[in-house]
Structure formats: structure tokens, C-alpha cells
C-alpha atoms as a PDB file:
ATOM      1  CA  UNK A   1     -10.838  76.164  -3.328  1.00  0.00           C
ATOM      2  CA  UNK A   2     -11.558  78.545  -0.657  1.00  0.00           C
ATOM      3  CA  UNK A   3     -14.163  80.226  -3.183  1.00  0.00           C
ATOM      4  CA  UNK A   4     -16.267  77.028  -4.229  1.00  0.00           C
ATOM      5  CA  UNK A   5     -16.479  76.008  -0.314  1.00  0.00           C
ATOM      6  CA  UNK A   6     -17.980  79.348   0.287  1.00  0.00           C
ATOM      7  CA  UNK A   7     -20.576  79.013  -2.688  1.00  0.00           C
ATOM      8  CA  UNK A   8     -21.164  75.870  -1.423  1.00  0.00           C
ATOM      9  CA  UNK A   9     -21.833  76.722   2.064  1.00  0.00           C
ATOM     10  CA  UNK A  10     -23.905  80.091   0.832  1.00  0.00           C
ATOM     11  CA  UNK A  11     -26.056  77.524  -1.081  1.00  0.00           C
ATOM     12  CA  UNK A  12     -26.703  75.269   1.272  1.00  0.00           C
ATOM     13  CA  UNK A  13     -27.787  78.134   3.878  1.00  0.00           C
ATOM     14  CA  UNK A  14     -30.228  79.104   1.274  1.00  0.00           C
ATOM     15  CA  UNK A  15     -31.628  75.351   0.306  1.00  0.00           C
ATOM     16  CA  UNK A  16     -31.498  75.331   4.996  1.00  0.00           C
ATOM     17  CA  UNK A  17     -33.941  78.456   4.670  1.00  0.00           C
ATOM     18  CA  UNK A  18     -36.448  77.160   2.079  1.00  0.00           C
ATOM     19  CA  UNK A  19     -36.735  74.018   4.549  1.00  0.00           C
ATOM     20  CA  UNK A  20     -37.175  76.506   7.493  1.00  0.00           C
ATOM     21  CA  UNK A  21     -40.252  78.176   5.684  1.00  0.00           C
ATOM     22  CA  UNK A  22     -41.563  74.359   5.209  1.00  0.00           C
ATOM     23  CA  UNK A  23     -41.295  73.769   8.670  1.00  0.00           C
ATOM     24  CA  UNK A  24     -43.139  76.910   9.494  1.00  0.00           C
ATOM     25  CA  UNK A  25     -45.837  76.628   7.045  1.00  0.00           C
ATOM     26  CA  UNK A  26     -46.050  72.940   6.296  1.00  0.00           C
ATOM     27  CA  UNK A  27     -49.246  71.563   5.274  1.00  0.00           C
ATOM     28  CA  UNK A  28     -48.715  68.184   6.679  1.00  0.00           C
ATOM     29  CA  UNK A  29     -47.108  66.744   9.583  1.00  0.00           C
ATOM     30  CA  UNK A  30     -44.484  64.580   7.239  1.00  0.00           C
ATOM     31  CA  UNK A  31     -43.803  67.798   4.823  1.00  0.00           C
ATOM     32  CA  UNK A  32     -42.108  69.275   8.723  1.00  0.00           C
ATOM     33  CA  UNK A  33     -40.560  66.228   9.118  1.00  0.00           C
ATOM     34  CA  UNK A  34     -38.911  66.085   5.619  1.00  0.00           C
ATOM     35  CA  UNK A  35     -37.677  69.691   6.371  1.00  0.00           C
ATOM     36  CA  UNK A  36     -36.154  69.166   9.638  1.00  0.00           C
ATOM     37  CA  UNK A  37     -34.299  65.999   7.972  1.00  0.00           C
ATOM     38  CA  UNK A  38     -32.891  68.598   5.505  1.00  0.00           C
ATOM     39  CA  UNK A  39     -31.895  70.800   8.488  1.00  0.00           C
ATOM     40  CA  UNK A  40     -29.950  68.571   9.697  1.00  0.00           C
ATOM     41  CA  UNK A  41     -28.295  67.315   6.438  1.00  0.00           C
ATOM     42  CA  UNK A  42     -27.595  70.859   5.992  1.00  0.00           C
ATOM     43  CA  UNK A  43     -26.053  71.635   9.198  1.00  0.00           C
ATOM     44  CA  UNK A  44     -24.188  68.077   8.819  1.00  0.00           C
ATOM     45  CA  UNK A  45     -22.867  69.906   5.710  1.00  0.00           C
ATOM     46  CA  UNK A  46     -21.757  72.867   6.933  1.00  0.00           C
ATOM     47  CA  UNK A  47     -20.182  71.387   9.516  1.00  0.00           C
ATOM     48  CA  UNK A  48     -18.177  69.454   7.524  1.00  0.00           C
ATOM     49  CA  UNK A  49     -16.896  72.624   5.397  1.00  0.00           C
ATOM     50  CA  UNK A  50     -15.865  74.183   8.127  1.00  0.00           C
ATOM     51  CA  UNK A  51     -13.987  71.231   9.438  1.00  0.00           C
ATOM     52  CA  UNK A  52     -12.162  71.180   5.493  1.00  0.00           C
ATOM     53  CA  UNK A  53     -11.771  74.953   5.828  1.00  0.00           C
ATOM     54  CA  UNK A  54     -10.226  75.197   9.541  1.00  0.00           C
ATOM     55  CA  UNK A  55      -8.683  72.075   9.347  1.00  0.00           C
ATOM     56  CA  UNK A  56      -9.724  70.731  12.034  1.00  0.00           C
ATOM     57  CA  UNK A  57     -10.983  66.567  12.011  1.00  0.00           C
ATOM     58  CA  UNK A  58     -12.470  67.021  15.948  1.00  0.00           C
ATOM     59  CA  UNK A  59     -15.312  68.773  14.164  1.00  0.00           C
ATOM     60  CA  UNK A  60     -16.121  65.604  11.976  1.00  0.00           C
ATOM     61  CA  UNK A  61     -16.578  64.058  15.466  1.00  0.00           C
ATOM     62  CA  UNK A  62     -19.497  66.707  15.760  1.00  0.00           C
ATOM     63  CA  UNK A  63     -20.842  66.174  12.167  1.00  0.00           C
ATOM     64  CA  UNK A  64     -21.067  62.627  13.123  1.00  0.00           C
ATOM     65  CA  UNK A  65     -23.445  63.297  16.067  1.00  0.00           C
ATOM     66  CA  UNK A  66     -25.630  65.480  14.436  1.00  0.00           C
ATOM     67  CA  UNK A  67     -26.016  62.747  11.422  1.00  0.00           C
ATOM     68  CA  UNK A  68     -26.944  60.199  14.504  1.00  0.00           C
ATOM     69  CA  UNK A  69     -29.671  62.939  15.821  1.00  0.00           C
ATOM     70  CA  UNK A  70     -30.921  63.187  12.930  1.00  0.00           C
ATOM     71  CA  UNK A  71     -31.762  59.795  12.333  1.00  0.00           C
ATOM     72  CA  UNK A  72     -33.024  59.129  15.320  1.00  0.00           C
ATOM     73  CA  UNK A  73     -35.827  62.139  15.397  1.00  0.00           C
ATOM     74  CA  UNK A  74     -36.625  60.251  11.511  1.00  0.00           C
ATOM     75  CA  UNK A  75     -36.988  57.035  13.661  1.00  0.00           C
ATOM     76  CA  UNK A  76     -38.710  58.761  16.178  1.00  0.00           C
ATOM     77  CA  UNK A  77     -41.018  60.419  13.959  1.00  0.00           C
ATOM     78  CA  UNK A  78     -41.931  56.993  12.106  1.00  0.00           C
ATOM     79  CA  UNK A  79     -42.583  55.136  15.203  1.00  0.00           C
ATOM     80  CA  UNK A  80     -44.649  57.728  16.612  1.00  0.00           C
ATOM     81  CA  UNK A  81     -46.803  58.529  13.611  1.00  0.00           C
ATOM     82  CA  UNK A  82     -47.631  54.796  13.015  1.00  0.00           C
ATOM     83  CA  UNK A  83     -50.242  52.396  13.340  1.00  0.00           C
ATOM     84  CA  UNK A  84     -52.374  52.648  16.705  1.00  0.00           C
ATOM     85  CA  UNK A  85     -52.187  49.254  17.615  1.00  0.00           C
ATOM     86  CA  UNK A  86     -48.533  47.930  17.141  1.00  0.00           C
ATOM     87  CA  UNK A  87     -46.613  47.757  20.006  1.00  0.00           C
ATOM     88  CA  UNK A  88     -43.410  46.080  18.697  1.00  0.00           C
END
């Protein structure tokens, strides 16, 4: 078990670093924003593997926050990007 948790995490570092060259070389504005979503799914995700591996549910607790970050900078990023006039 310990083996597929390690691929796992290994993989998801790698799918982390293809969103970190996005980020850095983008062309759009929402192309970033899509990236830094998948940063933070991915760190949500390693998170959580390290919780299974260490055994340790307070770190679920931390996984939790990050997913509530996360959606709010998608939120934040929506509102901000749209139209000029709305001010619901």
C-alpha cells in the first residue's frame, strides 16, 4: 500500500509542476487561474496521503482548509474578472 501512495503522491507532484509552468507562462489570465485551482487540488491531495500514511486525521482538518481557499480565490477570481457594471 505504502508503494501505490508513493506513486501516487510522485504523480501528482509531477501533474503540480506542469500547472506551475502554466502559471508561469500562461497565455491568458483564466489558463493561471485553472493552474492555481490544480495547485491546490494537488496540495489538497497530498495532504490527504500523508494524513493516510502518518495516520494522523488532524491533518484532514488542514486538507479541509486548503479545499475552502481554494474555492474562494475561484470565487474571487470570477467576481473580479466579470462584467464592469454589476455590482451584486
Amino acid at each position: 500500500m505504502a508503494e501505490f501512495l508513493f506513486a501516487a503522491a510522485c504523480f501528482i507532484l509531477l501533474v503540480v509542476g506542469v500547472g506551475l509552468a502554466r502559471i508561469l507562462y500562461g497565455p491568458a489570465d483564466a489558463d493561471r487561474m485553472m493552474a492555481t485551482q490544480l495547485l491546490g487540488t494537488g496540495s489538497i491531495a497530498l495532504v490527504l496521503i500523508v494524513a493516510v500514511v502518518r495516520t494522523q486525521p488532524a491533518m484532514v482538518d488542514a486538507a479541509l482548509i486548503l479545499a475552502l481557499l481554494a474555492a474562494f480565490a475561484g470565487l474571487a477570481y470570477v467576481r473580479a474578472s466579470g462584467p464592469e457594471g454589476d455590482d451584486r
